[in-house]
PDB file of N, CA and C in Angstrom:
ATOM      1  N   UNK A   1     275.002 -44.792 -43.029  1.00  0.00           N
ATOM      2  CA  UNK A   1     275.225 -45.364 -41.711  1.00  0.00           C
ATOM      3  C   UNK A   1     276.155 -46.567 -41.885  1.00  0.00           C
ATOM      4  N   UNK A   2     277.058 -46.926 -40.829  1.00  0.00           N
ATOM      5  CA  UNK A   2     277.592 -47.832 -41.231  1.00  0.00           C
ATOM      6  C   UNK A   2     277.314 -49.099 -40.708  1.00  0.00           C
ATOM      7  N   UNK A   3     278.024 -50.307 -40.923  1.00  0.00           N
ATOM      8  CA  UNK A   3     277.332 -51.585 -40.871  1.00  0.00           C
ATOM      9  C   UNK A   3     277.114 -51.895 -39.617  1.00  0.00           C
ATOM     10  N   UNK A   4     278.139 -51.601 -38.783  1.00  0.00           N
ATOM     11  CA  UNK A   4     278.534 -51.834 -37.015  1.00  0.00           C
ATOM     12  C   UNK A   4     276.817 -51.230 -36.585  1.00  0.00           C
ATOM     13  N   UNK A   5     276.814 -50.006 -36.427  1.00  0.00           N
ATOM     14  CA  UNK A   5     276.159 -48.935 -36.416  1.00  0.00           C
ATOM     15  C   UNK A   5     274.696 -50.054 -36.349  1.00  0.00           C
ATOM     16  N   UNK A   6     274.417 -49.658 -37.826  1.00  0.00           N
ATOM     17  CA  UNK A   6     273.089 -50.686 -37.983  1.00  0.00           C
ATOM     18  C   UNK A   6     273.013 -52.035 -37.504  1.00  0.00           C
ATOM     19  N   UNK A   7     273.940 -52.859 -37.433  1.00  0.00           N
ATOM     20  CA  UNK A   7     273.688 -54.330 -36.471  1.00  0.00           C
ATOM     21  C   UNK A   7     273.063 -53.555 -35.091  1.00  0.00           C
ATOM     22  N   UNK A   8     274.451 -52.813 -34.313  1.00  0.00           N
ATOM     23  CA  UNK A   8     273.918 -52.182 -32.841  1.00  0.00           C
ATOM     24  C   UNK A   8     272.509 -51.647 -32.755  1.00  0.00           C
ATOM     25  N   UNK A   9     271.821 -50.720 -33.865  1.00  0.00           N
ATOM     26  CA  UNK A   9     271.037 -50.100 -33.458  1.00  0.00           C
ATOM     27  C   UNK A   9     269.685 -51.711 -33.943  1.00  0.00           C
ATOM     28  N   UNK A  10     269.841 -52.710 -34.724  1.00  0.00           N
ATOM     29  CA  UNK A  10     268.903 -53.525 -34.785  1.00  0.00           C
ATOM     30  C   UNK A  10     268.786 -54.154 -33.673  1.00  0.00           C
ATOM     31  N   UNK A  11     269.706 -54.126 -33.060  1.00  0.00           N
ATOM     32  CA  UNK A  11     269.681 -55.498 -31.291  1.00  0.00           C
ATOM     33  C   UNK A  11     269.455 -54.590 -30.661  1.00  0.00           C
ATOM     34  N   UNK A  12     269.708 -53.770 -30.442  1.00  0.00           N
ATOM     35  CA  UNK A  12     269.089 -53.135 -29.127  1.00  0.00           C
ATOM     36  C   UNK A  12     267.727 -53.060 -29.140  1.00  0.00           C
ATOM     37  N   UNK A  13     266.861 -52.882 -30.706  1.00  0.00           N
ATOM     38  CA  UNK A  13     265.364 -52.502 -30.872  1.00  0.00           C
ATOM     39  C   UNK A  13     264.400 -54.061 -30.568  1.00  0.00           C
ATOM     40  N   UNK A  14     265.619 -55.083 -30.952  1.00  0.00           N
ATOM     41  CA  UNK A  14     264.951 -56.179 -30.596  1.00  0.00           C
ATOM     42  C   UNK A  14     265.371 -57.231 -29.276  1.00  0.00           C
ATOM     43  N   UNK A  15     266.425 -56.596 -28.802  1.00  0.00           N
ATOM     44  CA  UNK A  15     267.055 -57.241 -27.513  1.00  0.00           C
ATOM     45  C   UNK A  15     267.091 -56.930 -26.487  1.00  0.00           C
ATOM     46  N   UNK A  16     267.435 -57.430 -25.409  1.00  0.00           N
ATOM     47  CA  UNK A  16     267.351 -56.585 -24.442  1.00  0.00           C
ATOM     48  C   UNK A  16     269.240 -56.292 -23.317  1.00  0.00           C
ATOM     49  N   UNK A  17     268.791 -55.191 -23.462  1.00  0.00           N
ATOM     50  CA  UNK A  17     270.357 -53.739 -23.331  1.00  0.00           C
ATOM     51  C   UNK A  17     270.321 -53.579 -22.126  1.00  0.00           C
ATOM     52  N   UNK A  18     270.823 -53.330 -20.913  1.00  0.00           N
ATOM     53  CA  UNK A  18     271.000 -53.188 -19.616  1.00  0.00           C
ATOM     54  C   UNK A  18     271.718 -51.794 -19.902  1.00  0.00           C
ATOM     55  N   UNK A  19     271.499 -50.720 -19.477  1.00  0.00           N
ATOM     56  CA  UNK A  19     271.946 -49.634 -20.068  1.00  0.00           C
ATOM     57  C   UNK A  19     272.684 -48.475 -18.564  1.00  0.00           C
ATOM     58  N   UNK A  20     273.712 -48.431 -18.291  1.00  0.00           N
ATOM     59  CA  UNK A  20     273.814 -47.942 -17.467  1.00  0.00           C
ATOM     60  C   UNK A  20     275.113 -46.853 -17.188  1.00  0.00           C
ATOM     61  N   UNK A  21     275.278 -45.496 -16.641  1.00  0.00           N
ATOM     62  CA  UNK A  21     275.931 -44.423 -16.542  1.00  0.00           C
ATOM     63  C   UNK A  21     277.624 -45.145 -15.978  1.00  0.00           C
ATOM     64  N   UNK A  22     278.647 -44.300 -16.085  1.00  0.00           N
ATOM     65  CA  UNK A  22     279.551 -45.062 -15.874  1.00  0.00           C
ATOM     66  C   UNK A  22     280.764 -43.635 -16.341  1.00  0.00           C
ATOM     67  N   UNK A  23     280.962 -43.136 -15.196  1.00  0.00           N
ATOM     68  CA  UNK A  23     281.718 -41.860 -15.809  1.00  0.00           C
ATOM     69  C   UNK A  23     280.979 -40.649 -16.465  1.00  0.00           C
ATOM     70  N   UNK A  24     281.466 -39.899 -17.256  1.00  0.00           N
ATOM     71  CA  UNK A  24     280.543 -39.346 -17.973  1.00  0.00           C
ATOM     72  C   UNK A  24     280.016 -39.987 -19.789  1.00  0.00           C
ATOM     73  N   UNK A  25     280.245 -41.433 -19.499  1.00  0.00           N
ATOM     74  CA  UNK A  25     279.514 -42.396 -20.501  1.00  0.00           C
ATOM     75  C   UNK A  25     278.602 -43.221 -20.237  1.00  0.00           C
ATOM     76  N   UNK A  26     278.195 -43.973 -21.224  1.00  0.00           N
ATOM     77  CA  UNK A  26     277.151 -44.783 -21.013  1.00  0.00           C
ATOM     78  C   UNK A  26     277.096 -45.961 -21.599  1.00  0.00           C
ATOM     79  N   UNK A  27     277.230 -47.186 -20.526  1.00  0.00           N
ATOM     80  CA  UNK A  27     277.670 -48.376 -21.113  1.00  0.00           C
ATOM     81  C   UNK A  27     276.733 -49.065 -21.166  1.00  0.00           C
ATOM     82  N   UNK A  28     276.571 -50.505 -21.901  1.00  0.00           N
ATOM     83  CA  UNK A  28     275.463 -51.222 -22.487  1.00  0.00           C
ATOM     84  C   UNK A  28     276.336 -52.399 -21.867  1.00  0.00           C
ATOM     85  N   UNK A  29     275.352 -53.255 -20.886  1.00  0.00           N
ATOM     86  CA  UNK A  29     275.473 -55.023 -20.122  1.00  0.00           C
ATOM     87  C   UNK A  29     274.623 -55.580 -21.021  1.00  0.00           C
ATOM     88  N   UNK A  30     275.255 -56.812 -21.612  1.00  0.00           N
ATOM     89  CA  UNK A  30     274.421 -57.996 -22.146  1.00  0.00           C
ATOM     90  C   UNK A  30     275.418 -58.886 -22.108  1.00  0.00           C
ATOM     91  N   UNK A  31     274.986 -60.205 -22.689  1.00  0.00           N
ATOM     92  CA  UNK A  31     276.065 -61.586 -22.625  1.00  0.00           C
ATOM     93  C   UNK A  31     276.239 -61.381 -23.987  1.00  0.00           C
ATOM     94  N   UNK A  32     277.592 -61.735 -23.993  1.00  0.00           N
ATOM     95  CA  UNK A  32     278.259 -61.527 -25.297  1.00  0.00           C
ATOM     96  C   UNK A  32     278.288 -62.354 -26.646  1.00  0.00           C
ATOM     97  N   UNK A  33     277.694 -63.103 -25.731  1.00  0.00           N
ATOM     98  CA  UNK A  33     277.660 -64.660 -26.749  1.00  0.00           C
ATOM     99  C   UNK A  33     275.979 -63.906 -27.830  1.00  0.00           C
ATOM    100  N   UNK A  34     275.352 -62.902 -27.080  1.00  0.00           N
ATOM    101  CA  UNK A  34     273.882 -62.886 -27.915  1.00  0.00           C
ATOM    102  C   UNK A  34     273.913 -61.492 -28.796  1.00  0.00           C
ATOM    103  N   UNK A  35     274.687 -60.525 -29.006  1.00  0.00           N
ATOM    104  CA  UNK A  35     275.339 -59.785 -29.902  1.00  0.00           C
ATOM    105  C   UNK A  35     276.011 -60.247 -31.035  1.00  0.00           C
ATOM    106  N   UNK A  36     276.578 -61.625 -30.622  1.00  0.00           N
ATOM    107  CA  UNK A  36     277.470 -62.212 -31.419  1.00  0.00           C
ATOM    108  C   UNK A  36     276.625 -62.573 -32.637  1.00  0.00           C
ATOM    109  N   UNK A  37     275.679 -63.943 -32.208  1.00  0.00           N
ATOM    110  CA  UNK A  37     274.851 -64.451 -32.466  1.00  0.00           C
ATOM    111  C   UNK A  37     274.142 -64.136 -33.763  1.00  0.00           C
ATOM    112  N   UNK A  38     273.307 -62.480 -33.009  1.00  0.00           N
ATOM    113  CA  UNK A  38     272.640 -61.942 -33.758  1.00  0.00           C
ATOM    114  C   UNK A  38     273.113 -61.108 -34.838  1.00  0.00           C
ATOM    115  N   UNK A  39     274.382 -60.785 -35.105  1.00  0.00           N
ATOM    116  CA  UNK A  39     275.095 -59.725 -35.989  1.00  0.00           C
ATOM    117  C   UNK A  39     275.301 -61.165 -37.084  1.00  0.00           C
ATOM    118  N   UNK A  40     275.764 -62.235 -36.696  1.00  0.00           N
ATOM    119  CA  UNK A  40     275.901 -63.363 -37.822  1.00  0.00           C
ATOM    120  C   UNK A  40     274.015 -63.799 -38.459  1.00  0.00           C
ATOM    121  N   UNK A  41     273.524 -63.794 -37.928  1.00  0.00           N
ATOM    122  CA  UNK A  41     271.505 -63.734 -38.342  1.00  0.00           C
ATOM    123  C   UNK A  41     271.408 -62.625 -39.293  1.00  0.00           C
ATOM    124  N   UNK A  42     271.814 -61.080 -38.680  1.00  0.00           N
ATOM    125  CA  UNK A  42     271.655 -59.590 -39.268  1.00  0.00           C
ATOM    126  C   UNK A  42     272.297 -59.947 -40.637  1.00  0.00           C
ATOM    127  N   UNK A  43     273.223 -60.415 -40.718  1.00  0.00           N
ATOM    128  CA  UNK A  43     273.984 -59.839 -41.698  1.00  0.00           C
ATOM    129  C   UNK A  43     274.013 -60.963 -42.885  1.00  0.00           C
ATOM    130  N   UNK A  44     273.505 -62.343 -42.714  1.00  0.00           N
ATOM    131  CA  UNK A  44     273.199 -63.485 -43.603  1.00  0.00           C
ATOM    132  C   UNK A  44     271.162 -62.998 -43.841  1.00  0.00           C
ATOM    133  N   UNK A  45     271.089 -61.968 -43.129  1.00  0.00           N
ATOM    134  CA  UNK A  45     269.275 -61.869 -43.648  1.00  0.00           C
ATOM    135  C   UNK A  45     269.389 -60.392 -44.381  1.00  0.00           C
ATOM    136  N   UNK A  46     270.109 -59.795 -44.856  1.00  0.00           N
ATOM    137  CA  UNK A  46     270.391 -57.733 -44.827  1.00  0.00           C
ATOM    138  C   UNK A  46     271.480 -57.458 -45.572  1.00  0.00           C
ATOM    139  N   UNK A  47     272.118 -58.627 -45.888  1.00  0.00           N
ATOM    140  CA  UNK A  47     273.166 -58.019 -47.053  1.00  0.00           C
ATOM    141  C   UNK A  47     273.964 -59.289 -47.878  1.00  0.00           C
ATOM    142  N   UNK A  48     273.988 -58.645 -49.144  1.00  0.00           N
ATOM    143  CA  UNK A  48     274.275 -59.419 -50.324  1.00  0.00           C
ATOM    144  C   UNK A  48     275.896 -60.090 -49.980  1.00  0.00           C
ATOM    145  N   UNK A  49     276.031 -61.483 -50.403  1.00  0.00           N
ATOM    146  CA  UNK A  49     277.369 -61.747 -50.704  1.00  0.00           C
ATOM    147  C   UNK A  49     277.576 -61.594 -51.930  1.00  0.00           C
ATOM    148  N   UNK A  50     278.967 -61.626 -51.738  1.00  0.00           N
ATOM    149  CA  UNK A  50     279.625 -61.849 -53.072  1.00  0.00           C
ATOM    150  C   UNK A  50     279.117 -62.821 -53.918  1.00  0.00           C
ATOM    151  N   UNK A  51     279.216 -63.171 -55.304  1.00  0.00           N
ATOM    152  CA  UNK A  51     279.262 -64.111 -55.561  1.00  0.00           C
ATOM    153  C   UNK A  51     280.887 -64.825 -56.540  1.00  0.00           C
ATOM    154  N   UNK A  52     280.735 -65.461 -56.242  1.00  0.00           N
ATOM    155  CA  UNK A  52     282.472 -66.213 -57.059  1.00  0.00           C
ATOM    156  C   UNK A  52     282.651 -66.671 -58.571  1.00  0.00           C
TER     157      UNK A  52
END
C-alpha cells in the first residue's frame, strides 16, 4: 500500500470525513488545515528517518 493511501485511510478511521456524491464520484469535505496536521503526526509516529 502506499504511503498517501495509508495516511488517507488512518484519518478517515480517526477523523471525521463529510463524504458526499458529486458526479459519478465521491468526494470527501474536511478543513484542510486537519489532514495536513495529521499526515505530519502519522508520519513522525509510523516511519523511520533517515539517519545522517
Amino acid at each position: 500500500m502506499g504511503l498517501f493511501k495509508e495516511i488517507c485511510e488512518a484519518f478517515e478511521s480517526t477523523c471525521t470525513v463529510q463524504k458526499t456524491t458529486l458526479g459519478n464520484g465521491t468526494i470527501r469535505l474536511m478543513r484542510q488545515c486537519e489532514p495536513v496536521d495529521f499526515a505530519v503526526r502519522w508520519i513522525e509516529q509510523n516511519r523511520e528517518m533517515p539517519t545522517r
